[in-house]
PDB file of N, CA and C in Angstrom:
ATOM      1  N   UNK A   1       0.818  -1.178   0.000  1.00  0.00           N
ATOM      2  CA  UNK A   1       0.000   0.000   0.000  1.00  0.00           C
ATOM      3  C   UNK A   1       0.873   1.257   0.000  1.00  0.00           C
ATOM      4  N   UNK A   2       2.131   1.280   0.786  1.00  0.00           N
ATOM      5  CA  UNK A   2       3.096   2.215   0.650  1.00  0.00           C
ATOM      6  C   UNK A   2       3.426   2.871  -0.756  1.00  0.00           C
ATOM      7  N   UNK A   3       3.451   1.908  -1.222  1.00  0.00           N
ATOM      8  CA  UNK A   3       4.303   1.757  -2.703  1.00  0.00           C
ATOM      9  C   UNK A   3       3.520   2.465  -3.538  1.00  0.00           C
ATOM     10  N   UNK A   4       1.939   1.704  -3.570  1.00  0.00           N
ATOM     11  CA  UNK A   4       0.732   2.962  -4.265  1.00  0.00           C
ATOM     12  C   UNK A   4       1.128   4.245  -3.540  1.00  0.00           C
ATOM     13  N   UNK A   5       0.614   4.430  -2.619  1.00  0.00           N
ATOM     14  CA  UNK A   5       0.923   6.208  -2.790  1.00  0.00           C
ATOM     15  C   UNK A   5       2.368   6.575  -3.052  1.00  0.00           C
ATOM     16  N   UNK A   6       3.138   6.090  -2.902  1.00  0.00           N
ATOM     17  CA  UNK A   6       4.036   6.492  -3.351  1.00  0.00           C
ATOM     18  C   UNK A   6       4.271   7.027  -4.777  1.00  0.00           C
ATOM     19  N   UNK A   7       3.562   5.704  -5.535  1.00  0.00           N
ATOM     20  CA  UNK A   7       3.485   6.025  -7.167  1.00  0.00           C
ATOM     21  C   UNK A   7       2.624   6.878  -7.598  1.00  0.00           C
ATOM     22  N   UNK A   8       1.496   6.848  -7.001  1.00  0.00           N
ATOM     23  CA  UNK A   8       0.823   7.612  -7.476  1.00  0.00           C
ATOM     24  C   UNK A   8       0.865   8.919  -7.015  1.00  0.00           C
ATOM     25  N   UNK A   9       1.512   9.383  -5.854  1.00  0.00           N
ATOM     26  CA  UNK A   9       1.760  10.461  -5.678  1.00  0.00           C
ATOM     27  C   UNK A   9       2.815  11.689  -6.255  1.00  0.00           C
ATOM     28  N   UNK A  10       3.931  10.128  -6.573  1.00  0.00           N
ATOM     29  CA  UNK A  10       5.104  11.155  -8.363  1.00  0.00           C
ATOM     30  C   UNK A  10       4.334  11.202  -8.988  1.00  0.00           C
ATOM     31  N   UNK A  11       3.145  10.550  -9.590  1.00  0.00           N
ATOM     32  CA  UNK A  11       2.301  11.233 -10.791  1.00  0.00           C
ATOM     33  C   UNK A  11       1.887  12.285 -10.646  1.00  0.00           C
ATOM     34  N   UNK A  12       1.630  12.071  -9.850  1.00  0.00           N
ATOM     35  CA  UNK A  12       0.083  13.775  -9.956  1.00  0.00           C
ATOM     36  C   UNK A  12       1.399  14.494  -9.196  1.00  0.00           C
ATOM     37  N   UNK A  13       2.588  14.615  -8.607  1.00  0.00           N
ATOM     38  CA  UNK A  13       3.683  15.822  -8.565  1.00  0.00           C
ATOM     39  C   UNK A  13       3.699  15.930 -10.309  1.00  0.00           C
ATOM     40  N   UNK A  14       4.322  15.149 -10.517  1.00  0.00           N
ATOM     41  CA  UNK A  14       4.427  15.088 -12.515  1.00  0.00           C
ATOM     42  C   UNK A  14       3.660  15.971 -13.079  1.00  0.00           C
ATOM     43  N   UNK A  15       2.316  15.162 -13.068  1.00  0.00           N
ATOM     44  CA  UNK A  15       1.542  15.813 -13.721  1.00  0.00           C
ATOM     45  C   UNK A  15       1.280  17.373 -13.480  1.00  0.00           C
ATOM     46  N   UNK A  16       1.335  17.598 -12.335  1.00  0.00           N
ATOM     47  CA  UNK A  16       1.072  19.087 -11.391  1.00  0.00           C
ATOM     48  C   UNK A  16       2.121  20.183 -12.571  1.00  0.00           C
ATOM     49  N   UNK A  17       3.156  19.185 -12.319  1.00  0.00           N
ATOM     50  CA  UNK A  17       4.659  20.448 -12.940  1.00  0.00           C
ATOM     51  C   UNK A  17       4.291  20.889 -14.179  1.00  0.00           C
ATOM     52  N   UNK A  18       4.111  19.482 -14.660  1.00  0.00           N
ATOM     53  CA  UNK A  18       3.901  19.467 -16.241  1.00  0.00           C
ATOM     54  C   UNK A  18       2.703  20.817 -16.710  1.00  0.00           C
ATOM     55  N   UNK A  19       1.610  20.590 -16.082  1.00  0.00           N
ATOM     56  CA  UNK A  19       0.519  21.576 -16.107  1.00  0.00           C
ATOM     57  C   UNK A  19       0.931  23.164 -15.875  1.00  0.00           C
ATOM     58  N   UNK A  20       1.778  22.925 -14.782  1.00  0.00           N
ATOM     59  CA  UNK A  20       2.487  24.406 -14.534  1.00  0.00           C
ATOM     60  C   UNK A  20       2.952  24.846 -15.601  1.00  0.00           C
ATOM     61  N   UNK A  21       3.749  24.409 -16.440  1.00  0.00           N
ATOM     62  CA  UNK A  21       4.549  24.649 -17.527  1.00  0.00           C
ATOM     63  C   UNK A  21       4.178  25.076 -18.640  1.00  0.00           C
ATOM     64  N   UNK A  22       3.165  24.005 -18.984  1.00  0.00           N
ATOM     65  CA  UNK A  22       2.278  24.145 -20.257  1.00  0.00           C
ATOM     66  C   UNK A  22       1.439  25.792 -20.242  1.00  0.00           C
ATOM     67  N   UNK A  23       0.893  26.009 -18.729  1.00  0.00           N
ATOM     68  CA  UNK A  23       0.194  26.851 -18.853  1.00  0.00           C
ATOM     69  C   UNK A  23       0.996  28.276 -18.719  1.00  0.00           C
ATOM     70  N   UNK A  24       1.597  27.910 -18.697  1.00  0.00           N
ATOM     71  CA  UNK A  24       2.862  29.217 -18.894  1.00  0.00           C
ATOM     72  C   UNK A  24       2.616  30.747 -18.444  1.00  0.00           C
ATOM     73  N   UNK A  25       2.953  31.717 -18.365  1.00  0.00           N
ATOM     74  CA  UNK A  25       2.758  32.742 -17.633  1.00  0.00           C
ATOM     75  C   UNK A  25       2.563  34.016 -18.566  1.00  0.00           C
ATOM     76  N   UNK A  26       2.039  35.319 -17.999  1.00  0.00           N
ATOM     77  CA  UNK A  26       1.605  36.440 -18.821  1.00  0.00           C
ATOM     78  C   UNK A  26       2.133  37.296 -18.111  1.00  0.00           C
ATOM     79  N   UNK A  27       3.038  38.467 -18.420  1.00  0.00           N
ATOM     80  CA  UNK A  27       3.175  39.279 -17.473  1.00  0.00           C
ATOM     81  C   UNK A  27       3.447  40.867 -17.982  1.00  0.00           C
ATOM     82  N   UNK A  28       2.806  41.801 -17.043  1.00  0.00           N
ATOM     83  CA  UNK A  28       2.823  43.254 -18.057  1.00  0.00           C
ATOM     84  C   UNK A  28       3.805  43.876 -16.893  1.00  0.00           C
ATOM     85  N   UNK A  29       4.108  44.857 -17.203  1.00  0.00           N
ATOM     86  CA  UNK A  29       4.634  46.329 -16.531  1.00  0.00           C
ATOM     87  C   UNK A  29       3.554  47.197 -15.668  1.00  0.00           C
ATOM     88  N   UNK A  30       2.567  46.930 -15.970  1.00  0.00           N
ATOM     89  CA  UNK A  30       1.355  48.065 -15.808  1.00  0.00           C
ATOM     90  C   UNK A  30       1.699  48.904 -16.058  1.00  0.00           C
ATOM     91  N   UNK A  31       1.131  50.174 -15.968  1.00  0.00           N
ATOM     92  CA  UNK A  31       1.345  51.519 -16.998  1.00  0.00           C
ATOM     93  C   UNK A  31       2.074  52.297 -16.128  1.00  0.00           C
ATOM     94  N   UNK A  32       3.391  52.732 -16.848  1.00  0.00           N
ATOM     95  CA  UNK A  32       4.354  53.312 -16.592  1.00  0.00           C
ATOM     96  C   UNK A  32       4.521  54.779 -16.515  1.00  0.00           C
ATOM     97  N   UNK A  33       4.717  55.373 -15.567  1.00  0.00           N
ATOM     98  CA  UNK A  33       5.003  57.003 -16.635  1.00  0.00           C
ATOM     99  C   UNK A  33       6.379  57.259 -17.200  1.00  0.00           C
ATOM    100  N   UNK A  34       6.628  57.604 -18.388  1.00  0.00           N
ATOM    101  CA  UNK A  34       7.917  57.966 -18.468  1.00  0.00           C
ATOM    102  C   UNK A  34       8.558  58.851 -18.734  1.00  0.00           C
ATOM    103  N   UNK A  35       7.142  60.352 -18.277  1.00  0.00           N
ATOM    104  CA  UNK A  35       8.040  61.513 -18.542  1.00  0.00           C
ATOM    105  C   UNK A  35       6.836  62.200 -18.539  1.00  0.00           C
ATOM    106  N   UNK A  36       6.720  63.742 -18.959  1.00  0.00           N
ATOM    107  CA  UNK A  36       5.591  65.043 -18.581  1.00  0.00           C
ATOM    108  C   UNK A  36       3.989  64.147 -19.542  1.00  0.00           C
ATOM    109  N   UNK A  37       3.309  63.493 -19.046  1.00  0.00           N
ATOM    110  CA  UNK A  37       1.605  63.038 -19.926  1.00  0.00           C
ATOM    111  C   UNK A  37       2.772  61.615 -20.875  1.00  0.00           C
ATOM    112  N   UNK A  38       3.039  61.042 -20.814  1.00  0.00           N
ATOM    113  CA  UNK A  38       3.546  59.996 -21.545  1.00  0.00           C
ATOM    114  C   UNK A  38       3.880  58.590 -20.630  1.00  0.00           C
ATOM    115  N   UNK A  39       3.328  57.933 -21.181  1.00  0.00           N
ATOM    116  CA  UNK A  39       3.317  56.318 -20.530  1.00  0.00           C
ATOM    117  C   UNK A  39       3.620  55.537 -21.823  1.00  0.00           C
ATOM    118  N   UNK A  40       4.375  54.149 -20.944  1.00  0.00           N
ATOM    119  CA  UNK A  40       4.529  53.219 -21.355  1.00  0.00           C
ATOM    120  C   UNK A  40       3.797  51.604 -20.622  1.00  0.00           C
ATOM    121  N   UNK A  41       3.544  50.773 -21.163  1.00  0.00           N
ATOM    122  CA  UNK A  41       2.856  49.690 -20.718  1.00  0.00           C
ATOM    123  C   UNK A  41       3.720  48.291 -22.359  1.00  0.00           C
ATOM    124  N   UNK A  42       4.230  47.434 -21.006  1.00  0.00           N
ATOM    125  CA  UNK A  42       4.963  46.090 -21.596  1.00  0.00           C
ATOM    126  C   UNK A  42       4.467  44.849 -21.527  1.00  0.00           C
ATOM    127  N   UNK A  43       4.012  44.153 -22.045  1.00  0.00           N
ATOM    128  CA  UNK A  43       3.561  42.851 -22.133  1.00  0.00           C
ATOM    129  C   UNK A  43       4.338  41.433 -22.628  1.00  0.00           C
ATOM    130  N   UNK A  44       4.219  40.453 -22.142  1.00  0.00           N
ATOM    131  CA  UNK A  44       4.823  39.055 -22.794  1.00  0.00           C
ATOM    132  C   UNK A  44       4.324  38.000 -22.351  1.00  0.00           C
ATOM    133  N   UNK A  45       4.164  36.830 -22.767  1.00  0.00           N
ATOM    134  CA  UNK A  45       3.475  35.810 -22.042  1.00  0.00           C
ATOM    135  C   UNK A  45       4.322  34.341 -22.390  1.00  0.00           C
ATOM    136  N   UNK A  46       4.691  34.051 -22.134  1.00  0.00           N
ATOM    137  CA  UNK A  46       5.351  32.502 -22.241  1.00  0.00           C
ATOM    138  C   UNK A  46       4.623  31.561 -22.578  1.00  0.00           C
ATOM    139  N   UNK A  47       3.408  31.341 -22.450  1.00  0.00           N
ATOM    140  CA  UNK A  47       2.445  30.265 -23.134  1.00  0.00           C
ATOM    141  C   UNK A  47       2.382  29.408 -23.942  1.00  0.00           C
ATOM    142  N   UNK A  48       2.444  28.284 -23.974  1.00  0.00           N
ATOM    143  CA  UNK A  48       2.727  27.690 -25.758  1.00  0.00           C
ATOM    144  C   UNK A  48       1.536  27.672 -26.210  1.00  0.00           C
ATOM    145  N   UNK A  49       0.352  28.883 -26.733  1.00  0.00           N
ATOM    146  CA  UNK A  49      -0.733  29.661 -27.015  1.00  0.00           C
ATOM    147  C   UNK A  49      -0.432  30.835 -27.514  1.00  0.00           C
ATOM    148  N   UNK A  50       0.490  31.129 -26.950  1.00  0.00           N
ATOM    149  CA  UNK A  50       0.674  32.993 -26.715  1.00  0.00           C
ATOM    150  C   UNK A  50       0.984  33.330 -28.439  1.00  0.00           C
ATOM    151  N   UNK A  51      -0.192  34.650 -28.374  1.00  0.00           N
ATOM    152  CA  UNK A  51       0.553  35.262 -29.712  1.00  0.00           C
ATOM    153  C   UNK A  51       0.185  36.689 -29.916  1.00  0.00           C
ATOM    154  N   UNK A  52       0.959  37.202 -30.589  1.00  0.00           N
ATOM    155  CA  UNK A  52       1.811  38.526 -30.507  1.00  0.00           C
ATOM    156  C   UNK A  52       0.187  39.261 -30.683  1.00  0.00           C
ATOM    157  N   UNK A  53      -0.602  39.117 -31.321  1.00  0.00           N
ATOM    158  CA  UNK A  53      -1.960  40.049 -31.706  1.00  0.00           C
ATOM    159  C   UNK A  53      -2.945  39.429 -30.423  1.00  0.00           C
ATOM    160  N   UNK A  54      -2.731  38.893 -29.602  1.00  0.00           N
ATOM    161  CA  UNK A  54      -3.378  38.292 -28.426  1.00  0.00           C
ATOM    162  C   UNK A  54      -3.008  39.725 -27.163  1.00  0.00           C
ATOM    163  N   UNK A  55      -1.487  39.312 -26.752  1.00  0.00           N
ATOM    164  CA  UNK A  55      -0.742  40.364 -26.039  1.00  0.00           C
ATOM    165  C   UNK A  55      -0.970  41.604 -26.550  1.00  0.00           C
ATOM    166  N   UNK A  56      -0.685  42.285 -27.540  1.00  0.00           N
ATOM    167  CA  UNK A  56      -0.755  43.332 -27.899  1.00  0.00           C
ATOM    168  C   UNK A  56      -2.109  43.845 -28.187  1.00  0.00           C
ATOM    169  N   UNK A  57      -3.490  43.711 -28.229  1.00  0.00           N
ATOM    170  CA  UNK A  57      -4.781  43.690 -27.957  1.00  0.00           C
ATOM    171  C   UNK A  57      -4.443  43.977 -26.621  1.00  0.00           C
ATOM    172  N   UNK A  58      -4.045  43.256 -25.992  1.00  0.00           N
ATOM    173  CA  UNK A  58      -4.771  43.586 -24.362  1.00  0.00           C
ATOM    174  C   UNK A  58      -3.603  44.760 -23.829  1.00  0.00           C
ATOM    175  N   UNK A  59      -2.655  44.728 -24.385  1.00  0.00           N
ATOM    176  CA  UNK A  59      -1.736  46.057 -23.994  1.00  0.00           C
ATOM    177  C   UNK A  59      -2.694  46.903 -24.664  1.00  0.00           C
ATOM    178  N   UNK A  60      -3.114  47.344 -25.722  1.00  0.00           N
ATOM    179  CA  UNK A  60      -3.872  48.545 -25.744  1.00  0.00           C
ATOM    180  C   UNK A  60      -5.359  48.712 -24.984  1.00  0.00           C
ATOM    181  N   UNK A  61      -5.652  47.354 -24.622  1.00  0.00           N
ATOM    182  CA  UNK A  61      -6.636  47.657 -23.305  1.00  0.00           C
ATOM    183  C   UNK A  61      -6.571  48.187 -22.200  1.00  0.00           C
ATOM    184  N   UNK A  62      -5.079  47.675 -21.652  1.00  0.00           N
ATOM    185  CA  UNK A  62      -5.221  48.101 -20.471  1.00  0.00           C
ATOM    186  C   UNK A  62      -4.646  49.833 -20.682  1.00  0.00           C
ATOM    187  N   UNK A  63      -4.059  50.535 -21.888  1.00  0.00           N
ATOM    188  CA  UNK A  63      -3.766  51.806 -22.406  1.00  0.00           C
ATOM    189  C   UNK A  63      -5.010  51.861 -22.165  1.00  0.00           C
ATOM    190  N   UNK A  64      -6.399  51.666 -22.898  1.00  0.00           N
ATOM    191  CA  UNK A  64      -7.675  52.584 -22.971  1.00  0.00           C
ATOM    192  C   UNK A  64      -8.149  52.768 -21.251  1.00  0.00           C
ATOM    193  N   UNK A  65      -7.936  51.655 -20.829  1.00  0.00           N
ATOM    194  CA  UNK A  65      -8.732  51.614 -19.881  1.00  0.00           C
ATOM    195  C   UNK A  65      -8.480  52.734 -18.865  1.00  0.00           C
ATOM    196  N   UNK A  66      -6.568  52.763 -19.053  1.00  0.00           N
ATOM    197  CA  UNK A  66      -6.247  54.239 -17.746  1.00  0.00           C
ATOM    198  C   UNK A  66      -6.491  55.110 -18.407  1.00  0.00           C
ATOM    199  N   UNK A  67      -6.294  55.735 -19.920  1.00  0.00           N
ATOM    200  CA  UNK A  67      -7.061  57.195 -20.420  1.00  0.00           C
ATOM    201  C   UNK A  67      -8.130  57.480 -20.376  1.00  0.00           C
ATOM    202  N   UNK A  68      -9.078  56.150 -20.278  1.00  0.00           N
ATOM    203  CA  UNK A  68     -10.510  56.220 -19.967  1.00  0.00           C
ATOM    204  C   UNK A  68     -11.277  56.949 -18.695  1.00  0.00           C
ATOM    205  N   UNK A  69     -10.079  56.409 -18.229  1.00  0.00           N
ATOM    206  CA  UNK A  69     -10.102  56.371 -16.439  1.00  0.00           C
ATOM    207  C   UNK A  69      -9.658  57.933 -16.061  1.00  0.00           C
ATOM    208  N   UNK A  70      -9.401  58.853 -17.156  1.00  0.00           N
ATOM    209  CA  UNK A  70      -9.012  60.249 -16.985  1.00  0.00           C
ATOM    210  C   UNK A  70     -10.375  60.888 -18.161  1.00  0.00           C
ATOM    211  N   UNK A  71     -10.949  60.297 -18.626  1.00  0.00           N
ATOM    212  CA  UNK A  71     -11.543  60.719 -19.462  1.00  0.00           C
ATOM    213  C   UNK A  71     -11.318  61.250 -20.745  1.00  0.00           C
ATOM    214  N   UNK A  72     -10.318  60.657 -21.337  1.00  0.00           N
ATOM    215  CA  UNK A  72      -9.635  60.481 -22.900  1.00  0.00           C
ATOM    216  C   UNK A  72      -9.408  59.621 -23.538  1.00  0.00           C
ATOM    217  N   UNK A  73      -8.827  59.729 -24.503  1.00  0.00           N
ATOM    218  CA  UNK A  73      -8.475  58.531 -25.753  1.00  0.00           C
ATOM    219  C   UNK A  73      -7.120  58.634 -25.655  1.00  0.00           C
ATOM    220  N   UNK A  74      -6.745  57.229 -25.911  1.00  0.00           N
ATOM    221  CA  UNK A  74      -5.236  56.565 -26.036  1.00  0.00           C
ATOM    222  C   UNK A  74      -5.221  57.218 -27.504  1.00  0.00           C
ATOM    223  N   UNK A  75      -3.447  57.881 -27.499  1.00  0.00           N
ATOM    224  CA  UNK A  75      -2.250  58.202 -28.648  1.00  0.00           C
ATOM    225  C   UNK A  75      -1.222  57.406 -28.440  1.00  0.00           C
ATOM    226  N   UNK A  76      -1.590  56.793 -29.633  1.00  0.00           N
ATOM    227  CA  UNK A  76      -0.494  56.136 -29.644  1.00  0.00           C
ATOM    228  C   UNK A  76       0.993  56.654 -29.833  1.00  0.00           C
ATOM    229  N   UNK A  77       2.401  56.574 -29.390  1.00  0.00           N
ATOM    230  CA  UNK A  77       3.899  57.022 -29.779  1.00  0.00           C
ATOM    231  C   UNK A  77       4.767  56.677 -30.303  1.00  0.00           C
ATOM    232  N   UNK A  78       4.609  55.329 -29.902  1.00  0.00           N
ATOM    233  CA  UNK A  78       5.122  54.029 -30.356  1.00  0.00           C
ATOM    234  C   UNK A  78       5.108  52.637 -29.767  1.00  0.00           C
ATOM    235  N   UNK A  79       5.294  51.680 -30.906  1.00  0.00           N
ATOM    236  CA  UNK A  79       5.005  50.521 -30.765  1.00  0.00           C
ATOM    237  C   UNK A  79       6.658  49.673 -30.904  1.00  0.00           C
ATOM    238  N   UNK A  80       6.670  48.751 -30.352  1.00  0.00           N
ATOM    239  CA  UNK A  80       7.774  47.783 -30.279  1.00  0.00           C
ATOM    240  C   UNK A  80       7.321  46.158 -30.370  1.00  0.00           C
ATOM    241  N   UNK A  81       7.430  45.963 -31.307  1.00  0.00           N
ATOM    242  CA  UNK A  81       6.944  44.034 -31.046  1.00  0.00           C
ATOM    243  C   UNK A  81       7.788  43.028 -31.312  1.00  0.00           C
ATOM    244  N   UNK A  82       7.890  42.035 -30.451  1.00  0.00           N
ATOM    245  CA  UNK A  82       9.126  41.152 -30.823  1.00  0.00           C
ATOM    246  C   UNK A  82       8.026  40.109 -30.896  1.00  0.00           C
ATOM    247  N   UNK A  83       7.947  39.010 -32.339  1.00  0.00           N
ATOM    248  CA  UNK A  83       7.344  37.511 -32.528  1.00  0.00           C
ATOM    249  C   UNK A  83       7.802  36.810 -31.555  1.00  0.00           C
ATOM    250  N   UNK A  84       7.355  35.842 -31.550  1.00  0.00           N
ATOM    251  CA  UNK A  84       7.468  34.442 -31.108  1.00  0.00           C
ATOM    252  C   UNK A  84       8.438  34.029 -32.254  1.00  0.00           C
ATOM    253  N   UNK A  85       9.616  33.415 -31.329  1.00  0.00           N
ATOM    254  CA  UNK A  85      10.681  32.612 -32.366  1.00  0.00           C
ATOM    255  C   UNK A  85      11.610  32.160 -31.535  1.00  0.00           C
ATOM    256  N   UNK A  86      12.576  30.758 -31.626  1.00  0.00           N
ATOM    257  CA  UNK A  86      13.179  30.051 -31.520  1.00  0.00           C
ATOM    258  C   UNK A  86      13.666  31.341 -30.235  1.00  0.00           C
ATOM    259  N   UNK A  87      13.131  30.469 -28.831  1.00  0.00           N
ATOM    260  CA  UNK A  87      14.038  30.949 -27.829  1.00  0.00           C
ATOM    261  C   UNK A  87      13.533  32.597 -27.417  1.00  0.00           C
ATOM    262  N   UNK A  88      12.263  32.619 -28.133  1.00  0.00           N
ATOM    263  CA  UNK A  88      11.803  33.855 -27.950  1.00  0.00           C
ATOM    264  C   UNK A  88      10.249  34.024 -27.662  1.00  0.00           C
ATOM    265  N   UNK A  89       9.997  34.892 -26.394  1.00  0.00           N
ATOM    266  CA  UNK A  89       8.760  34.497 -26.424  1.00  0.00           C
ATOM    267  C   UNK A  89       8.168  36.035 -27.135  1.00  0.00           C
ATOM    268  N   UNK A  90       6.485  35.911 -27.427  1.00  0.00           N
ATOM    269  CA  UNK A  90       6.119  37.481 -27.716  1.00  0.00           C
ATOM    270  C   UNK A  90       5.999  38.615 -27.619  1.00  0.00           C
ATOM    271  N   UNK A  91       6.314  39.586 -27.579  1.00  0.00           N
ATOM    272  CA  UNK A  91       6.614  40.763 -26.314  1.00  0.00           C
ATOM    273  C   UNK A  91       5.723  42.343 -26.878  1.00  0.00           C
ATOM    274  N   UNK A  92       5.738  43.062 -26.447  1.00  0.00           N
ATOM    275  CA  UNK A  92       5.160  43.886 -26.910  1.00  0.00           C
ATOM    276  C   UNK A  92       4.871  45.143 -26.351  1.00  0.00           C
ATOM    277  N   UNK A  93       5.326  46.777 -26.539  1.00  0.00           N
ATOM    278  CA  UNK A  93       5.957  47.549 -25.396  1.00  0.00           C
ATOM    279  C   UNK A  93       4.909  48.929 -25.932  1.00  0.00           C
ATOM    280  N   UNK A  94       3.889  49.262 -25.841  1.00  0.00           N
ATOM    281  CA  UNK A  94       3.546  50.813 -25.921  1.00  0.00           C
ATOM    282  C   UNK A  94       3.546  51.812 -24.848  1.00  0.00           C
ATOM    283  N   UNK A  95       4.362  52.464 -25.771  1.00  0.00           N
ATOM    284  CA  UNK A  95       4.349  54.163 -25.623  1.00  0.00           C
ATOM    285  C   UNK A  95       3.023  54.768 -25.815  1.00  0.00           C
ATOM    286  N   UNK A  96       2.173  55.563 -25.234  1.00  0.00           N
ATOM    287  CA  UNK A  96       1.118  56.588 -25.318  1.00  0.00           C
ATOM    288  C   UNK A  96       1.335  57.875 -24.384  1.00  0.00           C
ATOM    289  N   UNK A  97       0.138  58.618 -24.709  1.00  0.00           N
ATOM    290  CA  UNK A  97      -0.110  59.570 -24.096  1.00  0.00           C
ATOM    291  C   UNK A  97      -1.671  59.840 -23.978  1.00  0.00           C
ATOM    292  N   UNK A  98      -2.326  60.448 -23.565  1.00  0.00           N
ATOM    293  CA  UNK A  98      -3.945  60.362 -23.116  1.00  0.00           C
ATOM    294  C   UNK A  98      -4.054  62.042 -23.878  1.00  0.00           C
ATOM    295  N   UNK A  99      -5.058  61.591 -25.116  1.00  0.00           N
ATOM    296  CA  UNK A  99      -5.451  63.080 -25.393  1.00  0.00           C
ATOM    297  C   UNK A  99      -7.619  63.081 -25.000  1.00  0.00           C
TER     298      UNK A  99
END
């Protein structure tokens, strides 16, 4: 009886990790200031899902949502996007300002 839990208890550790992994992680900056009315907000997600028009959608969400939150519209300043590629995960960096 030892032996069962034993085994079955490396599985489901196993399985646990494995799940950890797969489901991989998302992570932003939240909105930055980086100087007189100008913000930045960074996104990337590790996911083996993740893709660059996924992340970058929700980076300009969470942009609308704080100009919203002042009662304006996101300007955009600039954009930065790195793909998904060998050893790379998706990334994605806006610059705005709230007009």
């Amino acid at each position: 009886m030892r032996k069962e839990y034993l085994f079955f208890g490396g599985v489901l550790k196993r399985i646990f990790a494995i799940c950890a992994v797969l489901a991989g992680c998302a992570s932003t900056t939240g909105i930055v200031a980086t100087g007189k009315d100008t913000f930045m907000v960074s996104r990337e997600d590790n996911s083996p899902a993740a893709s660059l028009g996924k992340i970058k959608a929700a980076t300009f969400k969470e942009a609308g949502a704080y100009c919203a939150g002042q009662g304006k519209s996101v300007k955009t300043l600039s954009e930065t996007d790195t793909p998904r590629s060998l050893g790379q995960f998706p990334q994605t960096t806006l610059r705005f300002t709230c007009v």
